[in-house]
Structure formats: structure tokens, C-alpha cells
N, C-alpha and C. Protein backbone atom coordinates (compact mmCIF):
# COMPACT_ATOMS: atom_id res chain seq x y z
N UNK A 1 139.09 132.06 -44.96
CA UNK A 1 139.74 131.04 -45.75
C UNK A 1 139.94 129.77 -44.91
N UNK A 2 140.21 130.19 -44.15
CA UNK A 2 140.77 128.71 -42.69
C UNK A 2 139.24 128.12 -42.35
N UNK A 3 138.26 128.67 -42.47
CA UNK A 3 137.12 128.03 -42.16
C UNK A 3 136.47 126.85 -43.30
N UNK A 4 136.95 127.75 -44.30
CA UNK A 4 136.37 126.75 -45.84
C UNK A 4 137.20 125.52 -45.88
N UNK A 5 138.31 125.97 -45.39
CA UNK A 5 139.57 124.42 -45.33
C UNK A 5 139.02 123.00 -44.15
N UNK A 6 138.34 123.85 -43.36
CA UNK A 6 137.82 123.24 -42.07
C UNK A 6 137.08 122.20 -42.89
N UNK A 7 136.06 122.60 -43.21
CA UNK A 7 134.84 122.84 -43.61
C UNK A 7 135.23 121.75 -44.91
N UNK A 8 135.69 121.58 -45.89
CA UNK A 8 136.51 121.19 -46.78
C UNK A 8 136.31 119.97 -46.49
N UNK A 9 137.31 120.14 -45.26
CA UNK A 9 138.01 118.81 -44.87
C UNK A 9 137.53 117.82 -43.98
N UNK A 10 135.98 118.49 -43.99
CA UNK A 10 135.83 117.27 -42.75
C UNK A 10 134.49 116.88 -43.46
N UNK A 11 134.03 117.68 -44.56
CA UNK A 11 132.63 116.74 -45.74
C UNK A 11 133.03 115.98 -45.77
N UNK A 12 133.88 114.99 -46.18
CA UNK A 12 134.16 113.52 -46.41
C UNK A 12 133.80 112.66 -45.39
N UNK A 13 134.13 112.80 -44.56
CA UNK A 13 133.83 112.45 -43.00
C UNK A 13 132.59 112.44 -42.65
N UNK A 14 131.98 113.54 -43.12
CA UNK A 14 130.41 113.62 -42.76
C UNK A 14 129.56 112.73 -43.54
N UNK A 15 129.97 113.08 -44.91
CA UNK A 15 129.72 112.08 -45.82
C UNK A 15 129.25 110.80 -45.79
N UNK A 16 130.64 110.68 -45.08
CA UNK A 16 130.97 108.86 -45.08
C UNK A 16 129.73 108.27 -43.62
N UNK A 17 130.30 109.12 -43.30
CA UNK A 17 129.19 108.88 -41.60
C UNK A 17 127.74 108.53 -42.09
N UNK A 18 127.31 109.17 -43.02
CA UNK A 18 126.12 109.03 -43.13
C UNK A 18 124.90 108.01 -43.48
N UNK A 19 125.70 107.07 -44.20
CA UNK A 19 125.60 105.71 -44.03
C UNK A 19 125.16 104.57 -43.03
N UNK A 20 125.54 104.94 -41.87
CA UNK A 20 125.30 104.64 -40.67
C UNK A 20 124.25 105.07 -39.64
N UNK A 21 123.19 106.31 -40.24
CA UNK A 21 122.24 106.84 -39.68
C UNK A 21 121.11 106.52 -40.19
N UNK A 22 120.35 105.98 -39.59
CA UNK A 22 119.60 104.69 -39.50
C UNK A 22 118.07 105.32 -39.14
N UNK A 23 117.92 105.83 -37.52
CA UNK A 23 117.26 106.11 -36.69
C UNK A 23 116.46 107.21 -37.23
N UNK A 24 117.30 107.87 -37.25
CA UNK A 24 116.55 109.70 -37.68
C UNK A 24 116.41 109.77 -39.35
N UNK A 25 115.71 110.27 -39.68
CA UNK A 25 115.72 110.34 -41.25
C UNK A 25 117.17 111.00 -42.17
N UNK A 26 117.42 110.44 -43.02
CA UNK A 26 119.24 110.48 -43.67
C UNK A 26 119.25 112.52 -43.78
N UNK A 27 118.01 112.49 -44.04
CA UNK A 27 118.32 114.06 -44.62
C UNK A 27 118.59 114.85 -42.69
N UNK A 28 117.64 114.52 -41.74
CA UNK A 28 117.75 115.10 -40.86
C UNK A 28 119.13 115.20 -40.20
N UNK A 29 119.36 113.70 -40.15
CA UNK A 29 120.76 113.16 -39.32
C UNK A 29 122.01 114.23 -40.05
N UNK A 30 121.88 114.54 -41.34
CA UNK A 30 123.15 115.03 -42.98
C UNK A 30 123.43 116.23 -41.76
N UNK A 31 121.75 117.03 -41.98
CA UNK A 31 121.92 118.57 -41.56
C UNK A 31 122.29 118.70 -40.18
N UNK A 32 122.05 117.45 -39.54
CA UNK A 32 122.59 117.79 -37.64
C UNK A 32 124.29 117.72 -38.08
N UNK A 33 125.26 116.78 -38.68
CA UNK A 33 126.10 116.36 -38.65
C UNK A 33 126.72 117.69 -39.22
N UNK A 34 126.02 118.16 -40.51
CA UNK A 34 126.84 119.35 -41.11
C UNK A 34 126.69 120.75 -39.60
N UNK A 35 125.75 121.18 -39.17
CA UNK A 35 125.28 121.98 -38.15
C UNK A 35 126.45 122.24 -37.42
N UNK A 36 126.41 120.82 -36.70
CA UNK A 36 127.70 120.46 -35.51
C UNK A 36 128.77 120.99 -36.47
N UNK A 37 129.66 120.30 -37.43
CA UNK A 37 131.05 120.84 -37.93
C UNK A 37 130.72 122.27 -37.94
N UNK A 38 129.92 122.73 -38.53
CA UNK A 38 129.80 124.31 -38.97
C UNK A 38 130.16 125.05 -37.38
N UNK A 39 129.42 124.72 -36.84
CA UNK A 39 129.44 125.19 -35.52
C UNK A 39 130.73 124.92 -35.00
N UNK A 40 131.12 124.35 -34.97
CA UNK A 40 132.68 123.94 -34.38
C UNK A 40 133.98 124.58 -35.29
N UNK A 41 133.82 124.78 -36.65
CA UNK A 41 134.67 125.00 -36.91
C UNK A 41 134.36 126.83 -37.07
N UNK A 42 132.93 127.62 -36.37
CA UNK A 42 133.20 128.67 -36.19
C UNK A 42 133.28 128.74 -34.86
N UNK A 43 133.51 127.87 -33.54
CA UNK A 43 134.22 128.12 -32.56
C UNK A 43 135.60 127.78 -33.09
N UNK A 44 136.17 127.48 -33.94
CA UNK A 44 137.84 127.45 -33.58
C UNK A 44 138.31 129.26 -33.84
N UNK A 45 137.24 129.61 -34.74
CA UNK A 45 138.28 130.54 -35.65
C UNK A 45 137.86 132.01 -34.92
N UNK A 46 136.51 131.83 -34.00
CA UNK A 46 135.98 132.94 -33.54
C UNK A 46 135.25 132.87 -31.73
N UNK A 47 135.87 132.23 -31.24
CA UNK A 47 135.31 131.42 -30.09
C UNK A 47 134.28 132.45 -28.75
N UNK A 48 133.41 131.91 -28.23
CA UNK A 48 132.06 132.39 -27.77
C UNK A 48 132.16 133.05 -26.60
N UNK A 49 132.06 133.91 -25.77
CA UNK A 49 132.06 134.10 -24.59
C UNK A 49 130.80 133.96 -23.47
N UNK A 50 130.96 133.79 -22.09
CA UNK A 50 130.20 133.00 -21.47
C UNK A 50 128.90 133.67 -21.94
N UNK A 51 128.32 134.74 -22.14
CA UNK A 51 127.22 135.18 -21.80
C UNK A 51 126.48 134.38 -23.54
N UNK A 52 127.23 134.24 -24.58
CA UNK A 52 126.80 133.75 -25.71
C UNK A 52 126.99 132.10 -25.40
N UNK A 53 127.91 132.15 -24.66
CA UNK A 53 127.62 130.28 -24.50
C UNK A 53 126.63 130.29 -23.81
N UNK A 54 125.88 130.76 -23.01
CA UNK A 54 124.57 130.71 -21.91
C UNK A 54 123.26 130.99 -22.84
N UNK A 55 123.23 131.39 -23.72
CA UNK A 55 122.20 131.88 -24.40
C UNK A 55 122.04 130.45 -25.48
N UNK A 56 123.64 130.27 -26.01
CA UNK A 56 123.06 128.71 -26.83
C UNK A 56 122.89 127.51 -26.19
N UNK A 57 123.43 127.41 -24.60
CA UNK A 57 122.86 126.61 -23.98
C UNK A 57 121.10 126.58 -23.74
N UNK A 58 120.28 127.96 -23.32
CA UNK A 58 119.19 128.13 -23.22
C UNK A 58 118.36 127.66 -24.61
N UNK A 59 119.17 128.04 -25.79
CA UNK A 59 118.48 127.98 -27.18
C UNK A 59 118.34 126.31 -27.64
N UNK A 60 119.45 125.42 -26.85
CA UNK A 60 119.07 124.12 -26.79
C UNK A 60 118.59 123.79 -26.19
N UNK A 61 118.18 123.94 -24.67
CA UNK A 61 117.24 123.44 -24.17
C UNK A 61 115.81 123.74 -24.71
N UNK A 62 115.63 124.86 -25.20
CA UNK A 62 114.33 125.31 -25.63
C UNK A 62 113.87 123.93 -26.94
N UNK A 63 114.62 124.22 -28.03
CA UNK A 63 114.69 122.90 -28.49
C UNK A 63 114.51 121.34 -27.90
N UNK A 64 115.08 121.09 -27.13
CA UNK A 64 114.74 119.53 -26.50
C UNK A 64 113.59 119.96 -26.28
N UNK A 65 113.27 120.98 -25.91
CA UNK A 65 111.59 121.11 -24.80
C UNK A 65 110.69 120.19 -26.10
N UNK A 66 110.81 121.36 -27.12
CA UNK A 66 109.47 121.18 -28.67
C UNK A 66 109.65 120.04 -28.62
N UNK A 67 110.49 118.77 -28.74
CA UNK A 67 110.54 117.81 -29.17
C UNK A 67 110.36 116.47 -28.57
């Protein structure tokens, strides 16, 4: 329930932001912006330990690599 409130409450925000993304295509920039909150608001409610923070560190670098 506390996640949907998160989550809720910060579309508007994302929303509004979106306006301002220029560079990257609107749909790409939407889904990074939603990604990030999602992600953040399942570290508040369930938070990562090192060996899973090391693995999504690796899983982003792998990413920068492709791109």
C-alpha cells in the first residue's frame, strides 16, 4: 500500500518534468524517469544488500557498455 502512495505521489512530478526532455526521445526520457521512482520507492520499503547492490551496479555498467 505505502508503495502505491509513493508511486501516486510523485506521477505528477514526473509528469510535469517531462516537458523539459528535449534530448532523448519524450517516450524514452517518461520510462527512465518512471524506472528511477519505481526503483527508489522499492528501495525505501525493501532496501538492497551489498551483494544485490554489486550486481545492479554490474547490470549498469553492462548497459552503458551497449550504448
Amino acid at each position: 500500500m505505502t508503495v502505491h502512495k509513493i508511486l501516486l505521489a510523485s506521477l505528477p512530478a514526473i509528469v510535469l518534468g517531462l516537458g523539459a526532455c528535449e534530448d532523448k526521445g519524450t517516450a524514452e526520457s517518461a520510462g527512465q524517469e518512471i524506472d528511477q521512482a519505481v526503483e527508489k520507492a522499492k528501495e525505501a520499503v525493501d532496501p538492497q544488500g551489498p551483494a544485490e547492490r554489486a550486481g545492479e551496479k554490474i547490470d549498469e555498467s553492462v548497459e552503458k557498455a551497449k550504448e
